[in-house]
PDB file of N, CA and C in Angstrom:
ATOM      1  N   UNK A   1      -1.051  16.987  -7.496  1.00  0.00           N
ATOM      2  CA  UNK A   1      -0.710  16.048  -6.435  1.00  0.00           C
ATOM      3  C   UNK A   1       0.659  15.442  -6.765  1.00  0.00           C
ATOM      4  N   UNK A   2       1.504  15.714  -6.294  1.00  0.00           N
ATOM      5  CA  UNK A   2       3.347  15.092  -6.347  1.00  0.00           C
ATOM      6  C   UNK A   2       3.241  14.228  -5.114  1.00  0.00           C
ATOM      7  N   UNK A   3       3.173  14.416  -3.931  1.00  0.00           N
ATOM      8  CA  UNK A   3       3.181  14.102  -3.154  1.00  0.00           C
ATOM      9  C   UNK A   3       1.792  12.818  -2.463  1.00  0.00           C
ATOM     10  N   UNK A   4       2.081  11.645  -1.881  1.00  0.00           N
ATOM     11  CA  UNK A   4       1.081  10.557  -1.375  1.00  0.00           C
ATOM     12  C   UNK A   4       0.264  10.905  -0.475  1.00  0.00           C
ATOM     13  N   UNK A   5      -1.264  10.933  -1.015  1.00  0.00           N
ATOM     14  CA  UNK A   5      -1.754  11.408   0.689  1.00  0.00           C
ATOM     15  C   UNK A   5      -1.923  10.557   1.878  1.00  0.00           C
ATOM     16  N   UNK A   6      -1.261  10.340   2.673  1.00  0.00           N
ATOM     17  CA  UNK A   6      -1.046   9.920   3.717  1.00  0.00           C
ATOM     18  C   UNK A   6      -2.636   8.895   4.211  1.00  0.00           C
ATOM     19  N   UNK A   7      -2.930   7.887   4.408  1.00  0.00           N
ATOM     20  CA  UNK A   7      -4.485   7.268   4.421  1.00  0.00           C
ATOM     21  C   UNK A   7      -4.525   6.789   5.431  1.00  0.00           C
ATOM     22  N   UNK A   8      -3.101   6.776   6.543  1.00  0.00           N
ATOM     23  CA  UNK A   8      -3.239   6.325   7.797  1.00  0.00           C
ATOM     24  C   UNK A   8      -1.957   5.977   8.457  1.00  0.00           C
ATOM     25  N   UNK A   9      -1.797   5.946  10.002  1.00  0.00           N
ATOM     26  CA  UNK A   9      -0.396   5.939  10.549  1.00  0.00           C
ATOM     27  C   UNK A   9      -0.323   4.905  11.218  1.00  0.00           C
ATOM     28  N   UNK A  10      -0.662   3.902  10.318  1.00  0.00           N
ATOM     29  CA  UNK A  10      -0.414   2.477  11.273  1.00  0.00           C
ATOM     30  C   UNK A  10      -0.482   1.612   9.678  1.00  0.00           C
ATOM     31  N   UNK A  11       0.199   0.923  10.145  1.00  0.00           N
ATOM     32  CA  UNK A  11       0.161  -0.868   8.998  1.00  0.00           C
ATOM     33  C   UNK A  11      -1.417  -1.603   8.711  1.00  0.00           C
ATOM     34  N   UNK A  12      -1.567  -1.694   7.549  1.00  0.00           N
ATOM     35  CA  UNK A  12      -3.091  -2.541   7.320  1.00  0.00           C
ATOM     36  C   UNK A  12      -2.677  -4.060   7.729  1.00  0.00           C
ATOM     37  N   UNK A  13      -2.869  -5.016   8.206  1.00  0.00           N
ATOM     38  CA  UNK A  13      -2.477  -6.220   8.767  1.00  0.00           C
ATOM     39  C   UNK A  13      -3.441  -7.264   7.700  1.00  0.00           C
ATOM     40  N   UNK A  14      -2.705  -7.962   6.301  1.00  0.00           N
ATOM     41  CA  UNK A  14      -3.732  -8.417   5.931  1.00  0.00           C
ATOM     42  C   UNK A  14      -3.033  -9.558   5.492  1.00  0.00           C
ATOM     43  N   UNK A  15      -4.019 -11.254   5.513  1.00  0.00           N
ATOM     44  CA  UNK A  15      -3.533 -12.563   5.348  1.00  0.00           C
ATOM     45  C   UNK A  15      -3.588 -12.311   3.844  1.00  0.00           C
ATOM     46  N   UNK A  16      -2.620 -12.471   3.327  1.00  0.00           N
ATOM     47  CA  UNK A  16      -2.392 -12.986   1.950  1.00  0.00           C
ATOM     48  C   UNK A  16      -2.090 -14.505   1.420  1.00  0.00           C
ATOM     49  N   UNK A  17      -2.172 -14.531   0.284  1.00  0.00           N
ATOM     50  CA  UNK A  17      -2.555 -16.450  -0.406  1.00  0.00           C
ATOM     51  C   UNK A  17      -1.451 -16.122  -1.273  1.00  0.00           C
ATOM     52  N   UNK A  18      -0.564 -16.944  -1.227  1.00  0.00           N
ATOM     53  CA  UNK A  18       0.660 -17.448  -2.141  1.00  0.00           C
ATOM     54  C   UNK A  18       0.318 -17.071  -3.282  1.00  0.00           C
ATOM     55  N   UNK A  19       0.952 -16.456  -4.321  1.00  0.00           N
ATOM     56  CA  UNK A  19       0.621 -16.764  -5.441  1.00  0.00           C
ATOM     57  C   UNK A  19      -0.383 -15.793  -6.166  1.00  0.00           C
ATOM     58  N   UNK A  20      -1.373 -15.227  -5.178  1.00  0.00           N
ATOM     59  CA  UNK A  20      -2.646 -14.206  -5.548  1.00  0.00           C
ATOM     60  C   UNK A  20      -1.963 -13.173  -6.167  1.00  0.00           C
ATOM     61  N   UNK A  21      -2.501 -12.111  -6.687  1.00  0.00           N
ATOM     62  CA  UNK A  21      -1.456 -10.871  -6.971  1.00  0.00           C
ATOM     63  C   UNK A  21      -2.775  -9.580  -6.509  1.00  0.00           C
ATOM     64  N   UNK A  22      -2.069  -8.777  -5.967  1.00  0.00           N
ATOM     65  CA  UNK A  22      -2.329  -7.974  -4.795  1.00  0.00           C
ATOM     66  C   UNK A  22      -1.692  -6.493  -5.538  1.00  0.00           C
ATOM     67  N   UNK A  23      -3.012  -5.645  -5.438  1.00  0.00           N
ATOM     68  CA  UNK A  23      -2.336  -4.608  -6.264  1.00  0.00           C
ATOM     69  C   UNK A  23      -2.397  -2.874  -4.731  1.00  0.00           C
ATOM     70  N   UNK A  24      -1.155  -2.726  -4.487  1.00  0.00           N
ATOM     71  CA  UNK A  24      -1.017  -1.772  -3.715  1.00  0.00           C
ATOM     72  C   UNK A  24      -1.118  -0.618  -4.086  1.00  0.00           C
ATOM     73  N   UNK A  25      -2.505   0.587  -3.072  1.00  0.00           N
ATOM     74  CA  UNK A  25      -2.784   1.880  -3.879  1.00  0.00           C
ATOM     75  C   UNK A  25      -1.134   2.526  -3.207  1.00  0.00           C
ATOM     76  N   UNK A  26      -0.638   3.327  -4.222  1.00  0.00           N
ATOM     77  CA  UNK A  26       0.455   4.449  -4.115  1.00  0.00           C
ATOM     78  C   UNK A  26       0.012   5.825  -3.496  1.00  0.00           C
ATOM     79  N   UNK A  27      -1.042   5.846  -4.173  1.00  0.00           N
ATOM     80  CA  UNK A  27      -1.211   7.493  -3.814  1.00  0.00           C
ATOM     81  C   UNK A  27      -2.258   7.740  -2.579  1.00  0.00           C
ATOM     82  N   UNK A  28      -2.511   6.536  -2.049  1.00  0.00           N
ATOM     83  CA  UNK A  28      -3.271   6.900  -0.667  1.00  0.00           C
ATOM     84  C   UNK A  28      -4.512   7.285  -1.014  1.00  0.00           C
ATOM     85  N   UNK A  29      -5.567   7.819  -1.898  1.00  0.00           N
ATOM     86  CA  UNK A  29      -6.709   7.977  -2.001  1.00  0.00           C
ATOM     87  C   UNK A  29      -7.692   7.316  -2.051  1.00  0.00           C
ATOM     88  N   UNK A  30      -7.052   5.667  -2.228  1.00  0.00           N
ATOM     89  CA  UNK A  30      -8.045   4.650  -2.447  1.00  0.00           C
ATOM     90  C   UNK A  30      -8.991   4.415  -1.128  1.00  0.00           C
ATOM     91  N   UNK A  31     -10.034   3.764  -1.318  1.00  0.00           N
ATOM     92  CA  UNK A  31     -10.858   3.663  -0.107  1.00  0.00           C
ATOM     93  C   UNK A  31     -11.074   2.079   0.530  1.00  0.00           C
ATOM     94  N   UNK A  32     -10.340   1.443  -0.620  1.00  0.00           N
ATOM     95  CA  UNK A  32     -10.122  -0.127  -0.263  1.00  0.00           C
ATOM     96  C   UNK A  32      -8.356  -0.140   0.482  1.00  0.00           C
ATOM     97  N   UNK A  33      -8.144   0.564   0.950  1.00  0.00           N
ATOM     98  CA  UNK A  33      -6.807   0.354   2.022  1.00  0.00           C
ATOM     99  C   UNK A  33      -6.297  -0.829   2.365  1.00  0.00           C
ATOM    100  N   UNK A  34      -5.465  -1.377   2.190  1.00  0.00           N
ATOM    101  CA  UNK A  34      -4.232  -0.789   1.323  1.00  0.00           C
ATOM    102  C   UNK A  34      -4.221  -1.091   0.026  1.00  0.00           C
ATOM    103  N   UNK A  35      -4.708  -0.960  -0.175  1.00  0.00           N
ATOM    104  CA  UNK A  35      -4.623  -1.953  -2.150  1.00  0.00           C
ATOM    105  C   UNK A  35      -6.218  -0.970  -3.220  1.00  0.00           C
ATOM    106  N   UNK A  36      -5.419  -1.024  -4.265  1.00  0.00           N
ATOM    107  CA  UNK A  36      -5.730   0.006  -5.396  1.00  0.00           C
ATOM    108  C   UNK A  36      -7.400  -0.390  -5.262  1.00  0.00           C
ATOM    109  N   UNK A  37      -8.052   1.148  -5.550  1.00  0.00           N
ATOM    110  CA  UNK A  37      -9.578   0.934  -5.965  1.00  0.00           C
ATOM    111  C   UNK A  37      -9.927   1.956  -7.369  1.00  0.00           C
ATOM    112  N   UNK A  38      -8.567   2.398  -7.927  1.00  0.00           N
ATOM    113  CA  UNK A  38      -8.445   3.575  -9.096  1.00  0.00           C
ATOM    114  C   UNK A  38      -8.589   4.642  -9.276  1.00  0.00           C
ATOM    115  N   UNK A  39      -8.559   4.825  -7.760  1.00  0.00           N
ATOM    116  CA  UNK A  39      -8.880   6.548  -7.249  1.00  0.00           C
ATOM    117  C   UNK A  39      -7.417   7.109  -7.657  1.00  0.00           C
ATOM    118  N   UNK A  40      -6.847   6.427  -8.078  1.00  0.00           N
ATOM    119  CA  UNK A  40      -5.271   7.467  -9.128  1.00  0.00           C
ATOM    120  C   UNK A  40      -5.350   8.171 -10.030  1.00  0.00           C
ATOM    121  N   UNK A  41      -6.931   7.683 -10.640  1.00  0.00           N
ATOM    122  CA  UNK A  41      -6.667   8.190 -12.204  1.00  0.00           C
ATOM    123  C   UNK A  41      -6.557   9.982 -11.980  1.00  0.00           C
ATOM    124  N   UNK A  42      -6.119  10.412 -12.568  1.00  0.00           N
ATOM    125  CA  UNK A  42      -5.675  11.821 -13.059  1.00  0.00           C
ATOM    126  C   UNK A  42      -4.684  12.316 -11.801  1.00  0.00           C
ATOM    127  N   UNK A  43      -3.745  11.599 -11.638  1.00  0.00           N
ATOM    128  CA  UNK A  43      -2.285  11.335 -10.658  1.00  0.00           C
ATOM    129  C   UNK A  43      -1.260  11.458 -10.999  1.00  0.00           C
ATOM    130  N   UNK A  44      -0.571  11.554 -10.815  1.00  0.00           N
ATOM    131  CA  UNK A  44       0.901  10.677 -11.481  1.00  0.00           C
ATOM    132  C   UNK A  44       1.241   9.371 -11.140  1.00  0.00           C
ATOM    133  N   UNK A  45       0.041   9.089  -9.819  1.00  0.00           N
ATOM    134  CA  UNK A  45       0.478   7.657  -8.753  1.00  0.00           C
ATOM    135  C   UNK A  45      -0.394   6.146 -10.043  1.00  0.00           C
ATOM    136  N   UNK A  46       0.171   4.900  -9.910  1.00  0.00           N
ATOM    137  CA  UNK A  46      -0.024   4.151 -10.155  1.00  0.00           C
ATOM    138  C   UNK A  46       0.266   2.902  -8.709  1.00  0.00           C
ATOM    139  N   UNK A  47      -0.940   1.917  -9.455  1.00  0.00           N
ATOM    140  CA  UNK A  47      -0.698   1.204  -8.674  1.00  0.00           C
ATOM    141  C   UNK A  47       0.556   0.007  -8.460  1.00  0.00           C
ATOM    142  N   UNK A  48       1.055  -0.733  -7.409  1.00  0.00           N
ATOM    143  CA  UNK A  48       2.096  -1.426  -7.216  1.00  0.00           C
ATOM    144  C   UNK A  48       1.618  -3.510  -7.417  1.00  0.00           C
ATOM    145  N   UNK A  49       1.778  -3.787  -8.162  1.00  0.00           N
ATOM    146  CA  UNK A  49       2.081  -5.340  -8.087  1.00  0.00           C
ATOM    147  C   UNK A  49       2.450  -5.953  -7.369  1.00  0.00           C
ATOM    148  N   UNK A  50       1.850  -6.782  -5.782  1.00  0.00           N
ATOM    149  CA  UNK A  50       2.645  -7.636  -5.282  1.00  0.00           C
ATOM    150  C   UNK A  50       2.361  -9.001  -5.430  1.00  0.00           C
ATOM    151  N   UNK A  51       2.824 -10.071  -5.598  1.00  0.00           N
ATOM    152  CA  UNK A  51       2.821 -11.244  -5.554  1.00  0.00           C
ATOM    153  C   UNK A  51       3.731 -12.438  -4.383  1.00  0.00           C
ATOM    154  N   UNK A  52       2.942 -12.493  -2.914  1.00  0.00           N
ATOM    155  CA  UNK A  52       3.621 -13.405  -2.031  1.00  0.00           C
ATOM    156  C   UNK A  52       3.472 -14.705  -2.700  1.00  0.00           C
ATOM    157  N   UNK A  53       5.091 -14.946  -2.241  1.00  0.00           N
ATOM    158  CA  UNK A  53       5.213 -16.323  -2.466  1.00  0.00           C
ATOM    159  C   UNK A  53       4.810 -17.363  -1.367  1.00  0.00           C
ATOM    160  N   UNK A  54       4.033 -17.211  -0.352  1.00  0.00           N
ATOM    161  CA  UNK A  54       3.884 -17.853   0.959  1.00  0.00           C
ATOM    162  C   UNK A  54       2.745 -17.175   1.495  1.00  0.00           C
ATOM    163  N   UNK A  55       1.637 -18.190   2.036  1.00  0.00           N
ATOM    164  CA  UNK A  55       0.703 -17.215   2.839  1.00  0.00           C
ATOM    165  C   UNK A  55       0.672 -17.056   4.132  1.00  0.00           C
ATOM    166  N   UNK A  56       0.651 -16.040   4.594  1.00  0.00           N
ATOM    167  CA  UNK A  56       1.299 -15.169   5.978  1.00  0.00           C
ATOM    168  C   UNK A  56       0.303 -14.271   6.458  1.00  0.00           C
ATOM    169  N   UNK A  57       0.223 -13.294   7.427  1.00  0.00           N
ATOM    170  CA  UNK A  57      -0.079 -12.341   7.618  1.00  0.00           C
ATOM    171  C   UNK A  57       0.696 -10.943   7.059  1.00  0.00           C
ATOM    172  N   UNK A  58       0.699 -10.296   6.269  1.00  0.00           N
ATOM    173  CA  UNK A  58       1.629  -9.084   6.163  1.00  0.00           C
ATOM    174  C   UNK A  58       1.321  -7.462   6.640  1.00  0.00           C
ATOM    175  N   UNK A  59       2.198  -6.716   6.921  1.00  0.00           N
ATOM    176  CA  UNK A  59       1.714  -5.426   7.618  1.00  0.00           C
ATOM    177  C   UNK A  59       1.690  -4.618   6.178  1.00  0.00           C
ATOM    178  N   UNK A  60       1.108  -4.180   5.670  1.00  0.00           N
ATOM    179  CA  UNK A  60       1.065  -3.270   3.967  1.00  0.00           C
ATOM    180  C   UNK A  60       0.763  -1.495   4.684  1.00  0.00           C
ATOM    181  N   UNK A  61       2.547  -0.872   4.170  1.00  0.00           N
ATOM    182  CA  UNK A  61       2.102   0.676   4.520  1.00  0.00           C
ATOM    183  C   UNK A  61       0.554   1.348   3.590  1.00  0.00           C
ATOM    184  N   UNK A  62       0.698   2.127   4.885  1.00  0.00           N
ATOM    185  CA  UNK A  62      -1.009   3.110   4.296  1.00  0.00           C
ATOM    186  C   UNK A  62      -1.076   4.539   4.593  1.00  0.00           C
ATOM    187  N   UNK A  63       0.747   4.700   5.187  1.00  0.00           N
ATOM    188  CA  UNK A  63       1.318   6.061   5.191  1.00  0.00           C
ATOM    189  C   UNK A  63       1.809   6.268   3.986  1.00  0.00           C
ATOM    190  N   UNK A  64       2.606   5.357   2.939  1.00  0.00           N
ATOM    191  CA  UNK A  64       2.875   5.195   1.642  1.00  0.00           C
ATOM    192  C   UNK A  64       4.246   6.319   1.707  1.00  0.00           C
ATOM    193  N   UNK A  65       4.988   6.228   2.473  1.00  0.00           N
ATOM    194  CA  UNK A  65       5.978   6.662   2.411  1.00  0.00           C
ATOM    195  C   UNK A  65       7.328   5.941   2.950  1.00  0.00           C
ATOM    196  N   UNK A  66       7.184   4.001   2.894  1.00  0.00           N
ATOM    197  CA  UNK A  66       8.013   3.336   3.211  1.00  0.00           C
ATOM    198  C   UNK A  66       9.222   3.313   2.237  1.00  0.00           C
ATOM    199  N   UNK A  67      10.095   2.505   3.144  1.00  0.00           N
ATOM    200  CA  UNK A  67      11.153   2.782   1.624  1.00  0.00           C
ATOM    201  C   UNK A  67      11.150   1.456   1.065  1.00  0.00           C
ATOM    202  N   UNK A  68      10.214   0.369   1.576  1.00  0.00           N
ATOM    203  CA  UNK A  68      10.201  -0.860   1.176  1.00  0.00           C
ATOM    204  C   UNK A  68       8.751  -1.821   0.880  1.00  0.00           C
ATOM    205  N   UNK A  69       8.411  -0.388  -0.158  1.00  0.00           N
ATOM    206  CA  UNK A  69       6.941  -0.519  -1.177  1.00  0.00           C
ATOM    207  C   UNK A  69       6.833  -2.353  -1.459  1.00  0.00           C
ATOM    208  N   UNK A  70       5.678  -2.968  -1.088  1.00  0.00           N
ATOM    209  CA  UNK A  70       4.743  -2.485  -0.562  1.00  0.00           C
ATOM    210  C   UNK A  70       4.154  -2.001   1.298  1.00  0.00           C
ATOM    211  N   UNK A  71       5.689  -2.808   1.740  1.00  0.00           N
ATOM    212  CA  UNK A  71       5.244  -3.219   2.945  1.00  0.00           C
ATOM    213  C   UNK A  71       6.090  -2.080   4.235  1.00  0.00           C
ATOM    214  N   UNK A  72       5.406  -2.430   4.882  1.00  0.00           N
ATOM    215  CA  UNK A  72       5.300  -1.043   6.283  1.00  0.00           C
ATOM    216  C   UNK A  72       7.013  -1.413   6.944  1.00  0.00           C
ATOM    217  N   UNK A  73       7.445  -0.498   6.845  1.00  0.00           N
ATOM    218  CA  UNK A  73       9.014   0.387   7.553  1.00  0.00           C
ATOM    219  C   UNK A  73       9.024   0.712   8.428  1.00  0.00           C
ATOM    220  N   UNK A  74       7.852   1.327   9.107  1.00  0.00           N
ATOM    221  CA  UNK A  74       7.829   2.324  10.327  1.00  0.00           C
ATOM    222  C   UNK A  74       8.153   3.301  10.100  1.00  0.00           C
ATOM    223  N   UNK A  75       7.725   3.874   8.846  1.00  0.00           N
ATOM    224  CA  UNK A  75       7.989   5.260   7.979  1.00  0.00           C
ATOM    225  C   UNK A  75       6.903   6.489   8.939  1.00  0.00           C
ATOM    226  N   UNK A  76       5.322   5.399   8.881  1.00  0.00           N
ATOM    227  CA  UNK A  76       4.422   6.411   9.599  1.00  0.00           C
ATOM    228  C   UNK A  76       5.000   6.478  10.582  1.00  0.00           C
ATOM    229  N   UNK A  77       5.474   6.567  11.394  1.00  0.00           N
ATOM    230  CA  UNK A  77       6.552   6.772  12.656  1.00  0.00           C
ATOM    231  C   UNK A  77       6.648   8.155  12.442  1.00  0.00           C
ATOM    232  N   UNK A  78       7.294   8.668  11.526  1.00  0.00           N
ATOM    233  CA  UNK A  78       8.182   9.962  11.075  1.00  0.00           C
ATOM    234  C   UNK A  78       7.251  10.971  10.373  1.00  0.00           C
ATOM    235  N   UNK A  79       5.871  10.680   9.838  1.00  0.00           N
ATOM    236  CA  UNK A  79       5.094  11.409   8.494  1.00  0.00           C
ATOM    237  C   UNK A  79       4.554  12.081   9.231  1.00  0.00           C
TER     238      UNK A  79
END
């Protein structure tokens, strides 16, 4: 596996808490979308660290081919 498997072509829309730390799956296999459940192991993919400073709503890619990890580009647009 080199390549992310693709887990969906739209943005996960999820309220995040200031401060929490939020771990984003890379390689798309996870089943907790968007965020790591350790379905990487034997990958090359690891998971991503985010930490908002503000709590918001955020769009988190789940095409995993944004160019602005963790969050949605409109990459699935193009995949």
């Amino acid at each position: 596996m080199t390549q992310p498997r693709v887990a969906q072509r739209s943005p996960c829309a999820v309220e995040v808490e200031a401060g929490r730390e939020y771990w984003w799956c890379r390689c798309g296999l996870s089943r907790s979308q968007p965020f790591c459940d350790g379905s990487h192991r034997g990958t090359p993919f690891t998971p991503l660290r985010y930490r908002p400073l503000r709590s918001e709503t955020l769009y988190f890619c789940a095409c995993k081919h944004t160019a602005t990890p963790p969050l949605c580009d409109g990459a699935h647009k193009l995949v």
